[in-house]
C-alpha atoms as a PDB file:
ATOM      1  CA  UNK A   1     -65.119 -81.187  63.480  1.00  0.00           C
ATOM      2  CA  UNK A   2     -67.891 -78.989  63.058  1.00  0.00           C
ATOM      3  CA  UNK A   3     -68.200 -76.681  60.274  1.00  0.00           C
ATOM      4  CA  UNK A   4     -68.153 -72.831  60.661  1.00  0.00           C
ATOM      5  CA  UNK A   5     -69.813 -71.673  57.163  1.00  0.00           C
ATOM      6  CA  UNK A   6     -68.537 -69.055  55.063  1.00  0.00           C
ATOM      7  CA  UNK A   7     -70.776 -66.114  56.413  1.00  0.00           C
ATOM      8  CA  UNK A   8     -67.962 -63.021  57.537  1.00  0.00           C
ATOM      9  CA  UNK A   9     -68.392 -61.855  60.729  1.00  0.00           C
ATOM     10  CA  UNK A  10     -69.600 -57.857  59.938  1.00  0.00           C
ATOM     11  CA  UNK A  11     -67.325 -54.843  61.568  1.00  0.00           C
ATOM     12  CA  UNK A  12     -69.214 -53.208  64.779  1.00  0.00           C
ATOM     13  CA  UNK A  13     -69.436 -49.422  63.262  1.00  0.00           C
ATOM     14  CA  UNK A  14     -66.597 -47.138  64.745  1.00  0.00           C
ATOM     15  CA  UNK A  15     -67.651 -44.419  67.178  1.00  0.00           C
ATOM     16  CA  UNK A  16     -66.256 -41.003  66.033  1.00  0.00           C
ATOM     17  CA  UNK A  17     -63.533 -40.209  67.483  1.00  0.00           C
ATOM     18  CA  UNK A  18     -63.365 -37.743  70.588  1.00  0.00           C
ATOM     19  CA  UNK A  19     -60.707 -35.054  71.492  1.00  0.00           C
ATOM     20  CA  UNK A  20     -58.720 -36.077  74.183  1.00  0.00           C
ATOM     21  CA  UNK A  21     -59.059 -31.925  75.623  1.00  0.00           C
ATOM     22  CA  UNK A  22     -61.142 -31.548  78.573  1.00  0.00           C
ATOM     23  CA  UNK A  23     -60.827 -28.060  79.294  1.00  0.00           C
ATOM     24  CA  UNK A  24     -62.282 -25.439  76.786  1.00  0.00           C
ATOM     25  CA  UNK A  25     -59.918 -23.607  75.185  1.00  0.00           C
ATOM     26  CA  UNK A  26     -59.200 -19.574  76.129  1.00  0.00           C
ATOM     27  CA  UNK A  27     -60.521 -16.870  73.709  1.00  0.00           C
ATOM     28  CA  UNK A  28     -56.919 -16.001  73.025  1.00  0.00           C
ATOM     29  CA  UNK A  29     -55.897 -19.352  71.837  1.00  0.00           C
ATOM     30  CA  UNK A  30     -59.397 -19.937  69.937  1.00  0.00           C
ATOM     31  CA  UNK A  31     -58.578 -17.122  67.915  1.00  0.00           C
ATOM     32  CA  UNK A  32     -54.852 -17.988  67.495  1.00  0.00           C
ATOM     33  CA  UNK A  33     -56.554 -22.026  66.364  1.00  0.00           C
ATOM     34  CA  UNK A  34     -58.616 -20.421  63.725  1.00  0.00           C
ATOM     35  CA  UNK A  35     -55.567 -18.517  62.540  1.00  0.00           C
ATOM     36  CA  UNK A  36     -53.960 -21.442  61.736  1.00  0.00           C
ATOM     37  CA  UNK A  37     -56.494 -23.652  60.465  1.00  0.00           C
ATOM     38  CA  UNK A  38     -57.257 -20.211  57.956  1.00  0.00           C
ATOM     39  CA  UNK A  39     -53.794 -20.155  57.225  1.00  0.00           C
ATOM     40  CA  UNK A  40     -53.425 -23.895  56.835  1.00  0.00           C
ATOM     41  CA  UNK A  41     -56.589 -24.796  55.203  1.00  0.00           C
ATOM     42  CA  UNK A  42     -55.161 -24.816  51.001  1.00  0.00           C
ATOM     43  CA  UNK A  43     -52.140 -26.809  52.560  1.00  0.00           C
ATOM     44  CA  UNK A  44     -54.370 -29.858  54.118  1.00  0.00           C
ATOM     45  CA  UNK A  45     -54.734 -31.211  57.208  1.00  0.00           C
ATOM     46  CA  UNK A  46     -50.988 -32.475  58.020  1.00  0.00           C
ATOM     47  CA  UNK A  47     -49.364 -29.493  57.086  1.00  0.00           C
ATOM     48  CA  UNK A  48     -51.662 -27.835  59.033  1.00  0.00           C
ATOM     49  CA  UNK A  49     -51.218 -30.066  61.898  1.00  0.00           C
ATOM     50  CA  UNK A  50     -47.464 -29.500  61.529  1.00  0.00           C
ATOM     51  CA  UNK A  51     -47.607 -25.866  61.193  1.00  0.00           C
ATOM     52  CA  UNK A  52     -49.773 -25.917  64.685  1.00  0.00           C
ATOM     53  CA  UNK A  53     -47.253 -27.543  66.791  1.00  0.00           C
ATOM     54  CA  UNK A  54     -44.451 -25.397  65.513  1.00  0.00           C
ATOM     55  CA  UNK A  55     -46.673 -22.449  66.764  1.00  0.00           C
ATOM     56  CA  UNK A  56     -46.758 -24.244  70.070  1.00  0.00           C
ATOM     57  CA  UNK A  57     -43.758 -24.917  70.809  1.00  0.00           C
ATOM     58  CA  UNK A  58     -42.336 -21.567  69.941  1.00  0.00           C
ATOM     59  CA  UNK A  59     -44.963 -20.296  72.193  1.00  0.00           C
ATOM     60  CA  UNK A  60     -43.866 -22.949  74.612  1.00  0.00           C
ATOM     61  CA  UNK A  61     -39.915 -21.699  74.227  1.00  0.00           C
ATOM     62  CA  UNK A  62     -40.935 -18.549  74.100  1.00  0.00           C
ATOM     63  CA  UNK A  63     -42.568 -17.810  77.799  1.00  0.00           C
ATOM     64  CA  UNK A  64     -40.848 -20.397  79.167  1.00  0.00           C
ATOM     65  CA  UNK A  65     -37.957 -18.266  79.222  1.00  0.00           C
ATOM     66  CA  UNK A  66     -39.746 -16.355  81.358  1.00  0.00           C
ATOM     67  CA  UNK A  67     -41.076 -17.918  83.894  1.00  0.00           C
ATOM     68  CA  UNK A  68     -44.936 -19.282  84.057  1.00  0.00           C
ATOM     69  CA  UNK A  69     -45.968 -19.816  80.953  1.00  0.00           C
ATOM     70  CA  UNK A  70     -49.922 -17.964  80.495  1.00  0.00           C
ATOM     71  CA  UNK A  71     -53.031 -19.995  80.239  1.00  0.00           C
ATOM     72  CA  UNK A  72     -53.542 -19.676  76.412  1.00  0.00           C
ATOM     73  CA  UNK A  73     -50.073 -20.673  76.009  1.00  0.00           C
ATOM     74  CA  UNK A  74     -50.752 -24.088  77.617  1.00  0.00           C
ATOM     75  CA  UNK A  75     -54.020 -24.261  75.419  1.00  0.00           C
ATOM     76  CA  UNK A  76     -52.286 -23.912  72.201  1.00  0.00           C
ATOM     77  CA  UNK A  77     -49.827 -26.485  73.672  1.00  0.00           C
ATOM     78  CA  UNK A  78     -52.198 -28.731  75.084  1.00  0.00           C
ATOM     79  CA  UNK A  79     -54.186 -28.583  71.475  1.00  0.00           C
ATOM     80  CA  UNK A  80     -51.483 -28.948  69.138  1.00  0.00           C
ATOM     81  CA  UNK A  81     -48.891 -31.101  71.031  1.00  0.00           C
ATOM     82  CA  UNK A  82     -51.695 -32.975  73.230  1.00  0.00           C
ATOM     83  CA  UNK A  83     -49.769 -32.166  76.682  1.00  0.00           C
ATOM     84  CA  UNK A  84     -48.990 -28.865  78.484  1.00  0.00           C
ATOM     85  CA  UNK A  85     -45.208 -28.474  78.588  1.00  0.00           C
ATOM     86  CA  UNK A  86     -43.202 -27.641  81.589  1.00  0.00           C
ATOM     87  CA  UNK A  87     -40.122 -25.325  81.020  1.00  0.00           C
END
């Protein structure tokens, strides 16, 4: 039996993690983002995260109602929830 030594193997360093969104976002929903994160920002970052996706799926309810949702709609969704929704 051979022996291995007590040196610890060291932890590669992590690569920052990337957002999963491909497409920019509209102006419309950039503006409606920074509204929340404003909004959001004394609360921390889960509340503001959960504040977000009940935006977006109100939004989501909302103008699915109606038909076709519009483009920034399915940004906000896309952002918040991490998939467009289909109503």
């Amino acid at each position: 039996m051979k022996r291995q030594g007590n040196r610890r193997a060291t932890p590669a360093p992590r690569k920052p993690r990337t957002t999963k969104r491909s497409p920019p976002l509209s102006a419309k929903a950039l503006e409606i983002v920074a509204l929340v994160e404003a909004i959001s920002a004394d609360c921390g970052v889960r509340n503001g995260v959960v504040l977000g996706r009940g935006i977006a799926r109100l939004l989501a309810e909302t103008y699915g109602r109606n038909g076709k949702q519009p483009a920034w709609v399915r940004d906000i969704v896309a952002h918040y929830i991490g998939k467009p929704r289909e109503s």
